[in-house]
Protein backbone atom coordinates (compact mmCIF):
# COMPACT_ATOMS: atom_id res chain seq x y z
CA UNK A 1 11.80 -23.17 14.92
CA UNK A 2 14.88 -21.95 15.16
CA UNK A 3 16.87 -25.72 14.17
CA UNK A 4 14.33 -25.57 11.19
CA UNK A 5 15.33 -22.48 9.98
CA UNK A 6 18.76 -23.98 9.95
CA UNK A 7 17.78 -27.05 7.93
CA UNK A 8 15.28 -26.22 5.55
CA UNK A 9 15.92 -22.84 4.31
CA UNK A 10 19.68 -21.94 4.58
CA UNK A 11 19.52 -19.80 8.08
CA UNK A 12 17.25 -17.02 6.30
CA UNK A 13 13.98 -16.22 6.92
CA UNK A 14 11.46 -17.70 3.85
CA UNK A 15 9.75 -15.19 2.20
CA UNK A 16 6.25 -16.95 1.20
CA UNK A 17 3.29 -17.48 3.70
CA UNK A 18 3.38 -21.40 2.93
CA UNK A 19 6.95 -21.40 4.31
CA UNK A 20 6.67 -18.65 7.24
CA UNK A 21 3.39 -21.25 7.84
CA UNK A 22 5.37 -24.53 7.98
CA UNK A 23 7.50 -23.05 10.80
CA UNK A 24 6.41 -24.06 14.46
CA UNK A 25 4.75 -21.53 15.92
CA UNK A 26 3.65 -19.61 12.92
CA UNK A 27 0.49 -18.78 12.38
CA UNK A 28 -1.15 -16.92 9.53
CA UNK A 29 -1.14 -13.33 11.63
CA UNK A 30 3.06 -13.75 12.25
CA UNK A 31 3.31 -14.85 8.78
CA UNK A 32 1.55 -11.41 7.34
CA UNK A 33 3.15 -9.43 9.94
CA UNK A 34 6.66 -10.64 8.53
CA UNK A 35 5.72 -10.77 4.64
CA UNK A 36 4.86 -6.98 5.64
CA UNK A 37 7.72 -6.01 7.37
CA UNK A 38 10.60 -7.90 6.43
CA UNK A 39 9.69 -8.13 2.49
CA UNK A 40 7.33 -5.11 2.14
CA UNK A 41 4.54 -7.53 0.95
CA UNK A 42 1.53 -6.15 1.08
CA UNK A 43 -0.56 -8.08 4.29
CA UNK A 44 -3.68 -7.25 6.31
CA UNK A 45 -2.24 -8.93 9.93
CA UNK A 46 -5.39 -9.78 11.41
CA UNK A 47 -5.35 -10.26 15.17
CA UNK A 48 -7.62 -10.78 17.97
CA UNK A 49 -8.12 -6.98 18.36
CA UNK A 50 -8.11 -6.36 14.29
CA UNK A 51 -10.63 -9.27 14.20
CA UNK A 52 -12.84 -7.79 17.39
CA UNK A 53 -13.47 -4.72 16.29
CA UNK A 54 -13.95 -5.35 12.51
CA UNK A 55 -16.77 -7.44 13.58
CA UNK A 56 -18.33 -4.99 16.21
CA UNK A 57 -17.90 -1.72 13.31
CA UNK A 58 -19.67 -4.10 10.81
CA UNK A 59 -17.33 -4.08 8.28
CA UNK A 60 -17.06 -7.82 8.43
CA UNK A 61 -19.46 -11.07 8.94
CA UNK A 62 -19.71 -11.97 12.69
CA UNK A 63 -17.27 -15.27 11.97
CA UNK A 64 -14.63 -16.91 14.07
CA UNK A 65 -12.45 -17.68 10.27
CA UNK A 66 -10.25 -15.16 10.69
CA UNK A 67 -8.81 -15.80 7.07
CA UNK A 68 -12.49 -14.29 6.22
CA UNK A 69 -12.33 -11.70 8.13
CA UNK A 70 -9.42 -10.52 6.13
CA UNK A 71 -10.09 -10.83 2.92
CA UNK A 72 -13.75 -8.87 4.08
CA UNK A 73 -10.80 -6.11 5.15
CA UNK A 74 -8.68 -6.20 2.17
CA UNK A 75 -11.67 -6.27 0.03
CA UNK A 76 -12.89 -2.81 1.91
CA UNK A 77 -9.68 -1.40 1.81
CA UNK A 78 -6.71 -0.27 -0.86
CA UNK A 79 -3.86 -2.70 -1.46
CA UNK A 80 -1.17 -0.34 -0.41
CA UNK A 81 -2.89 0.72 3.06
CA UNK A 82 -3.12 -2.88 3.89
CA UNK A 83 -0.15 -3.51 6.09
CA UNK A 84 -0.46 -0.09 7.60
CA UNK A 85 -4.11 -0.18 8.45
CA UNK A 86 -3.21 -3.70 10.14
CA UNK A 87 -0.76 -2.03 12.68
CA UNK A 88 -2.96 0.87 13.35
């Protein structure tokens, strides 16, 4: 990851999910969790916990697609509580 870093983006961390994606070993979850943090883009990080419990409260569909699962959450929830409510 590290190498590709290097090569296709200068040494600095990329700043759009497609890019965060396209590195090895990113997934969807590190990619929000770093739009969030690093660039203060607002991100629901969904995890296996985040995902768990959504599904048990019933505030999402009983679905493995994570990526639905989220936008179930963001759709429930106010924009700017999004990355917040993700690391609570």
């Amino acid at each position: 990851m590290a190498q590709k870093l290097v090569d296709d983006f200068g040494g600095e961390v990329p700043s759009t999910f497609a890019e965060l994606e396209s590195l090895p070993g990113v997934g969807h979850k590190t990619a929000s969790v770093v739009m969030s943090e690093a660039f203060a883009y607002p991100a629901f990080p969904v995890d296996t916990h985040v995902h768990r419990c959504a599904r048990r409260w019933g505030l999402c569909q009983d679905t493995p697609d994570v990526k639905k699962v989220e936008a179930a959450l963001k759709a429930l929830f106010p924009q700017e509580s999004w990355s917040k409510i993700g690391l609570q």
